[in-house]
Protein backbone atom coordinates (compact mmCIF):
# COMPACT_ATOMS: atom_id res chain seq x y z
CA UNK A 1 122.79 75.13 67.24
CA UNK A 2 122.21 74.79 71.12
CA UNK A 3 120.57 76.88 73.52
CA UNK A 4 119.76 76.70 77.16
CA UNK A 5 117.36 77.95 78.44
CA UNK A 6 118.27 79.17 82.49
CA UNK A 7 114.61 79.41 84.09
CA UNK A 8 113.42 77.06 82.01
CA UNK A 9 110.15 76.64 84.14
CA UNK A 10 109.02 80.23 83.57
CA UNK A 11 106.11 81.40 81.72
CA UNK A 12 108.48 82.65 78.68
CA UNK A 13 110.18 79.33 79.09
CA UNK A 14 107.08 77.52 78.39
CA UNK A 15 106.09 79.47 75.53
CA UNK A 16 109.69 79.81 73.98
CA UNK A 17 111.24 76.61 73.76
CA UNK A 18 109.31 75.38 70.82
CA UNK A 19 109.95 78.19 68.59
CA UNK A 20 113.89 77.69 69.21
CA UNK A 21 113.20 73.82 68.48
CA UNK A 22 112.01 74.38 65.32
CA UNK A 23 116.12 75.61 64.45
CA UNK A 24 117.83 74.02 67.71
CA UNK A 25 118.55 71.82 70.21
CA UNK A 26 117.09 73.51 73.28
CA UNK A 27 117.91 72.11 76.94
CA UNK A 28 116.05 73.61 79.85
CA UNK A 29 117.73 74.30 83.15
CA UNK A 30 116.38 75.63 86.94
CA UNK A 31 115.90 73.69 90.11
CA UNK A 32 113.63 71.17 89.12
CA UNK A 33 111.53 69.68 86.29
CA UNK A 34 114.32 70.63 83.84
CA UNK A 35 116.89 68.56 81.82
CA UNK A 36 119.67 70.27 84.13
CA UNK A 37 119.59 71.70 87.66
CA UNK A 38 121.26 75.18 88.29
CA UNK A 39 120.30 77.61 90.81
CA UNK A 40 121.53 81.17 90.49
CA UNK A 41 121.60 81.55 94.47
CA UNK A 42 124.42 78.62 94.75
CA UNK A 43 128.05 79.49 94.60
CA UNK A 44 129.13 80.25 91.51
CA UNK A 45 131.33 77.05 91.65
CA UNK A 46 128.39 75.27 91.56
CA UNK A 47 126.62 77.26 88.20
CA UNK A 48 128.04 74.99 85.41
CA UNK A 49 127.04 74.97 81.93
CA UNK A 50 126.76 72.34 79.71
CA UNK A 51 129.64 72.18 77.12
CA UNK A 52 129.21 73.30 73.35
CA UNK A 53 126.00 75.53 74.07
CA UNK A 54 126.01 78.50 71.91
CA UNK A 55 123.49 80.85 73.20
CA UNK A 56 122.11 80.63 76.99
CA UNK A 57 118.96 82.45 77.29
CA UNK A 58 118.23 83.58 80.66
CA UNK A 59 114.51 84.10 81.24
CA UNK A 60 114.88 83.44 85.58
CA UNK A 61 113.70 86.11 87.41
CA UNK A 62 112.54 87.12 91.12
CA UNK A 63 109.84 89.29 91.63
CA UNK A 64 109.57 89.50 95.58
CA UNK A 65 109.65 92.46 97.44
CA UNK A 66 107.06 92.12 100.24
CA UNK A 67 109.73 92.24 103.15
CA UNK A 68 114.12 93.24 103.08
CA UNK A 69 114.16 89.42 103.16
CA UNK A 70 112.47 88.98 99.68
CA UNK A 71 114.00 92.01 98.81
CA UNK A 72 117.39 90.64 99.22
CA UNK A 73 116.33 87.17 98.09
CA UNK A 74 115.30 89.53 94.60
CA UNK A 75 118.65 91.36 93.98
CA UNK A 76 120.62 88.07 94.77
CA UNK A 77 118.55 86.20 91.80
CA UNK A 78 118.34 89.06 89.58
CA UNK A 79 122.04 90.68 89.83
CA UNK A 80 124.13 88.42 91.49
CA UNK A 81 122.94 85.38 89.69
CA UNK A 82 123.25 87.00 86.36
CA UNK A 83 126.98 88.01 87.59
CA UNK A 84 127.24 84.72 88.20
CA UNK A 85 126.03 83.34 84.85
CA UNK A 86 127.98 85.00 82.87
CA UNK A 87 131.00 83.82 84.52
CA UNK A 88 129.51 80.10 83.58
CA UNK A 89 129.13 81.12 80.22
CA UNK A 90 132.77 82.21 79.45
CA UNK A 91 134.26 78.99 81.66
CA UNK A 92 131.69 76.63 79.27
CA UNK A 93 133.13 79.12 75.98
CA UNK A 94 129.41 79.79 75.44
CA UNK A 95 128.93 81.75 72.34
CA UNK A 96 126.71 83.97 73.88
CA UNK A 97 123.83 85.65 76.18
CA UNK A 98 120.74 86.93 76.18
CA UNK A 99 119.70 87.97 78.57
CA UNK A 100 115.79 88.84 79.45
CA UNK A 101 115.42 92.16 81.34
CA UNK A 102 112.34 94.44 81.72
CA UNK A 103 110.70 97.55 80.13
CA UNK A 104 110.35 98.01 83.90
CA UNK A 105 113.93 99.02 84.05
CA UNK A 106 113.13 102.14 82.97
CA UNK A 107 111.10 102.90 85.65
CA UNK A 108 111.89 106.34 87.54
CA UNK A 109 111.85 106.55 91.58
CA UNK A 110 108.59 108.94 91.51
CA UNK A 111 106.84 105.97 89.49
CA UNK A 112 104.17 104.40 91.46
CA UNK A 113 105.13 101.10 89.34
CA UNK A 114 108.66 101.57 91.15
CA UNK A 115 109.57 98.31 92.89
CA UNK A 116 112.42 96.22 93.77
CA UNK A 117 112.14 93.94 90.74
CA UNK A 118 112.52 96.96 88.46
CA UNK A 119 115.37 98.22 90.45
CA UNK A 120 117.16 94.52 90.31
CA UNK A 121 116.15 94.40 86.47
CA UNK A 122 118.48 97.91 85.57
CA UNK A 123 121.18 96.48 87.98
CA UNK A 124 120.90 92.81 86.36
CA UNK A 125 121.07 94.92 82.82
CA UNK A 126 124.24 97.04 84.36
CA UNK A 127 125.88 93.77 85.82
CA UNK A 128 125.18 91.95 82.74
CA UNK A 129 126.64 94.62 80.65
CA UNK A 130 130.30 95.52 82.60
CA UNK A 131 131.01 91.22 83.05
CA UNK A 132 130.08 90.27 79.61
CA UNK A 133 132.39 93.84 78.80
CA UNK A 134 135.22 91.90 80.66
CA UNK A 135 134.81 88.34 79.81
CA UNK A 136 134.74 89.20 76.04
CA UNK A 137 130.93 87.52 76.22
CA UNK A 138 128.67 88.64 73.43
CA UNK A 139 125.39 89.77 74.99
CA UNK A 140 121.58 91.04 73.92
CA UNK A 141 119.78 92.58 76.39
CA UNK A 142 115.98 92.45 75.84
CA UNK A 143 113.25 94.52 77.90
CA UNK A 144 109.99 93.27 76.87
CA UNK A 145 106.77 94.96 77.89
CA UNK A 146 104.17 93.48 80.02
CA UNK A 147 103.49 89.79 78.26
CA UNK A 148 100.31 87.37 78.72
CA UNK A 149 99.62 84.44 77.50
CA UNK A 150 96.47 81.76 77.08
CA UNK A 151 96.32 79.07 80.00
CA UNK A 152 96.10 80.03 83.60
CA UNK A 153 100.25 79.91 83.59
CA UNK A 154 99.79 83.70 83.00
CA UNK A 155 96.99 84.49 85.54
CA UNK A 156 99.36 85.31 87.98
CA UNK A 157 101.57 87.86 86.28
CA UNK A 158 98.52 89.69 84.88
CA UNK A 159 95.91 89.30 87.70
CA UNK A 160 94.09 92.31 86.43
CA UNK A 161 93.87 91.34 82.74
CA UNK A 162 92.59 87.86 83.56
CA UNK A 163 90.07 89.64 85.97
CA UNK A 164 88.41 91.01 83.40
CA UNK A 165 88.56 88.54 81.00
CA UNK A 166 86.70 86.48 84.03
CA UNK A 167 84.09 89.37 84.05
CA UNK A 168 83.19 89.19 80.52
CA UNK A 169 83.06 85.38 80.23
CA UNK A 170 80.37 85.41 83.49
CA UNK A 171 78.50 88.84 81.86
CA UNK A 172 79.63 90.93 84.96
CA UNK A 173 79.68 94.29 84.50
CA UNK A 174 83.61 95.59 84.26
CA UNK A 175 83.82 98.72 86.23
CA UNK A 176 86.85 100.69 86.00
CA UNK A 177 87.91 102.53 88.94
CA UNK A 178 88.17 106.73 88.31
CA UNK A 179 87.54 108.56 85.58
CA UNK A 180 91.34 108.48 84.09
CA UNK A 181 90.94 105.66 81.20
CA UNK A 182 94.52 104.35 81.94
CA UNK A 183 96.91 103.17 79.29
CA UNK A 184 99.40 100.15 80.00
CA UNK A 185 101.55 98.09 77.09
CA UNK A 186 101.26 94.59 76.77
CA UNK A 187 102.62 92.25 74.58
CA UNK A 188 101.58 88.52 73.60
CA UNK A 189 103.90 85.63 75.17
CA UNK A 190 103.88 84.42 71.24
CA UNK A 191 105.05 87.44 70.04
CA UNK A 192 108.14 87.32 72.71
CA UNK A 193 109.32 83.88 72.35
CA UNK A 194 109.33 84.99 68.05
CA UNK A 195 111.43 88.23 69.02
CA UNK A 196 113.50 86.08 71.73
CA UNK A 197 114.35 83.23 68.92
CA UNK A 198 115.41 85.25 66.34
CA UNK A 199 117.45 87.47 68.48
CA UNK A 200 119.23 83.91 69.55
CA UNK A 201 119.32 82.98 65.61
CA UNK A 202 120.51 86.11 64.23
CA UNK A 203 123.17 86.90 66.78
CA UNK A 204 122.19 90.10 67.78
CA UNK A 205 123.79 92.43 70.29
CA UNK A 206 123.33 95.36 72.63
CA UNK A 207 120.32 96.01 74.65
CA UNK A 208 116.51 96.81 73.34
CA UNK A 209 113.23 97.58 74.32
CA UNK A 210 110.75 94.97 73.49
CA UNK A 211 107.01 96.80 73.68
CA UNK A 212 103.89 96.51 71.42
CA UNK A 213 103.43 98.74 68.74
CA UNK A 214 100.84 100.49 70.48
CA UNK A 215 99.24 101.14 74.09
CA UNK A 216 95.98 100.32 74.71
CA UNK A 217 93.27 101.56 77.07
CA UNK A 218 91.49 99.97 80.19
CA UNK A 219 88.19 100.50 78.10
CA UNK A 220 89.76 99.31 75.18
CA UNK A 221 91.09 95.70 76.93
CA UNK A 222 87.01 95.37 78.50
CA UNK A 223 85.76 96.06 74.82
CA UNK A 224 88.53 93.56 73.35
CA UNK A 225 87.56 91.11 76.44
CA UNK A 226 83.41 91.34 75.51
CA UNK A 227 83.77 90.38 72.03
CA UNK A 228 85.89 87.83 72.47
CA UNK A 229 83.53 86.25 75.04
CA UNK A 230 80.55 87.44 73.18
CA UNK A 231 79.80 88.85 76.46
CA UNK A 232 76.60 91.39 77.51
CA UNK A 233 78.81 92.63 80.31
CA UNK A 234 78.42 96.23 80.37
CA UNK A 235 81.85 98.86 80.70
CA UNK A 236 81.44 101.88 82.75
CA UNK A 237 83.78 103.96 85.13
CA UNK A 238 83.55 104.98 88.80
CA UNK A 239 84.42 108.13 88.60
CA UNK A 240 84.51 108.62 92.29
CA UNK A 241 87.23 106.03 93.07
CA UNK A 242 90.95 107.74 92.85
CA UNK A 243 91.99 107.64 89.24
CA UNK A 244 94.63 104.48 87.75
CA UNK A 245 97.40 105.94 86.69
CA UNK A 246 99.17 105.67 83.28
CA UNK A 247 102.42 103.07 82.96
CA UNK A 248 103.76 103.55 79.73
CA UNK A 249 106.76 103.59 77.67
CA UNK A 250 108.35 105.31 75.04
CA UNK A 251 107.29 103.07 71.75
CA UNK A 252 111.15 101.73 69.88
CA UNK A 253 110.68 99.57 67.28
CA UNK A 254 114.86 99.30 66.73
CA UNK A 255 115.06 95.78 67.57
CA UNK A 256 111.67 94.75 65.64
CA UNK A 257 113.87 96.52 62.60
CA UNK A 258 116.72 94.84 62.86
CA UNK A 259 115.24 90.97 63.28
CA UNK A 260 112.74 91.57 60.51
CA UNK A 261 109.56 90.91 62.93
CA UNK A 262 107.54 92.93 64.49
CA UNK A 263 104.73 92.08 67.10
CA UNK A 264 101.52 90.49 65.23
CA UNK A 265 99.00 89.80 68.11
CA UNK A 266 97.00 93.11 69.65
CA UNK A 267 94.79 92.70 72.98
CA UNK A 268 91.81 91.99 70.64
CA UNK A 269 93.46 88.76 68.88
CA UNK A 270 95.03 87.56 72.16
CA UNK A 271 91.94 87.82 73.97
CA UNK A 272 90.51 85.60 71.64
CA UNK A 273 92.92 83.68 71.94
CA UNK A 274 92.03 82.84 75.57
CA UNK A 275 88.45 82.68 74.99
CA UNK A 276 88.84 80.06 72.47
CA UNK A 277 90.81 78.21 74.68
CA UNK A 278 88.57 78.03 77.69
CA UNK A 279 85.95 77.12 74.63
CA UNK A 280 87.92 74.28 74.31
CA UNK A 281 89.25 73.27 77.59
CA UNK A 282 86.21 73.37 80.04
C-alpha cells in the first residue's frame, strides 16, 4: 500500500506517519521539508499527485482568522484546497481520501468557540463530500476532538493545557478562573494517528466523529498534571473571575466500533507522558 500524506509537516503528520509505516509506504507532501511539494493555494493545475497512491490523507489545515485577510487565506486552504485535492486524486486514480476535519465543525453560531476555522472545517467536510460524490472518489471524513501530544510541537495548539502542565512542573499554584469547573474533550495525538491508520487500512467510508470516551474537567487536567509532575502546586478557583464556559460534544463511539479500536490514553496517562519526557530531555 501507499499513502500520502498532504500536510505532512503538521503535528498529526509527525505523529502519524510511523504508524502507517509499519503497513505502508508513506510519502509526505506540503511546501517544504517533505518528499513532494504541493500547496493547496496554487492552481489546481499545479496540485499533482504522485501515481499509484492508494489513500491520500489530508491532515493540512489553516487556522487564521485574526483579520478578512487570514480569514480568506483560511477558507482558501481549508475548502478550496480540499476542492482542489480531490480533483488530484481522481486525475492520479487515487483509491481514496481521508480527509481530517474537526469536532469543531459542529460548532453552532451562538458558540463562543465559533470561529472561522470551524466554519471552513463544515464547508471543507461539505466540499469534500459533493466532489468526491461526483468524481466517484471514495472518502472518510474524520472529526477528531481536541488532540495533544508530548514535545513542544503541541504547545501551540493547546497553550492552555501546556500552561498548566508548566505550573505543576515549577509547583505554582493552578488557579482556575470562576467558579464553573469547565469540561473540554481531548484526545492523545497517539490515539489519532491509531484511529487515522486503520481508517486508511480498513477502507472505511463516510464521515465520523473522533472524541475521547469521556470529558474531563479543568480540576481534573490540574490533578492529572500534579501527579504526573509529583508537583505540591496547589488547585483552587477564583470564583470572582467570569466563569469558562463548557465546549463539549456529543460522545459517538461509531467509528471506534467499526475499526476495532477505541482511544487508550486519558489526560492522566498522557500527562505522564509529557512529564516523563521533559524527565528525559532537559
Amino acid at each position: 500500500m501507499r499513502i500520502m500524506i498532504v500536510g505532512g509537516t503538521s503535528s498529526l503528520a509527525y505523529a502519524l506517519k510511523p504508524v502507517l509505516s509499519s503497513f505502508a509506504e508513506v510519502i509526505t507532501a506540503d511546501l517544504n521539508g517533505c518528499d513532494v511539494k504541493l500547496n493547496l493555494t496554487s492552481p489546481m493545475d499545479e496540485i499533482g499527485i504522485l501515481d499509484n497512491i492508494d489513500v491520500v490523507i489530508n491532515t493540512a489545515a489553516s487556522f487564521g482568522g485574526a483579520d478578512i485577510s487570514e480569514i480568506v487565506q483560511t477558507e482558501s486552504v481549508n475548502v478550496l484546497g480540499v476542492m482542489k485535492l480531490c480533483g488530484a486524486c481522481k486525475t492520479a486514480n487515487v483509491g481514496r481520501l481521508v480527509q481530517i476535519s474537526s469536532i469543531f465543525a459542529c460548532l453552532d453560531t451562538a458558540s463562543p468557540f465559533y470561529t472561522v476555522y470551524s466554519l471552513s472545517k463544515r464547508h471543507s467536510e461539505e466540499a469534500a463530500q459533493l466532489c468526491c460524490s461526483k468524481l466517484g472518489l471514495p472518502l472518510a471524513v474524520l472529526r477528531p476532538a481536541q488532540f495533544y501530544g508530548v514535545g513542544e510541537r503541541y504547545r501551540k495548539s493547546q497553550p492552555f493545557l501546556f500552561s498548566m502542565m508548566d505550573k505543576a512542573e515549577k509547583n505554582e499554584d493552578i488557579v482556575i478562573y470562576g467558579s464553573n469547573d469547565a469540561a473540554r474533550n481531548f484526545i492523545h495525538v497517539e490515539d489519532v494517528a491509531k484511529i487515522v491508520a486503520l481508517v486508511a487500512q480498513q477502507g472505511i467510508e463516510g464521515v465520523y466523529s473522533c472524541t475521547n470516551t469521556a470529558n474531563v474537567t479543568f480540576s481534573e487536567m490540574a490533578a492529572a498534571a500534579v501527579r504526573a509532575f509529583a508537583s505540591k502546586s496547589t488547585i483552587s478557583f477564583a470564583k470572582d473571575k467570569p466563569d469558562v464556559p463548557d465546549n463539549v460534544f456529543e460522545l459517538d463511539d461509531t467509528l471506534f466500533r467499526l475499526i476495532g479500536y477505541y482511544p487508550q490514553i486519558d489526560i492522566a496517562a498522557g500527562m505522564a507522558k509529557e512529564a516523563n519526557y521533559r524527565r528525559t530531555h532537559t
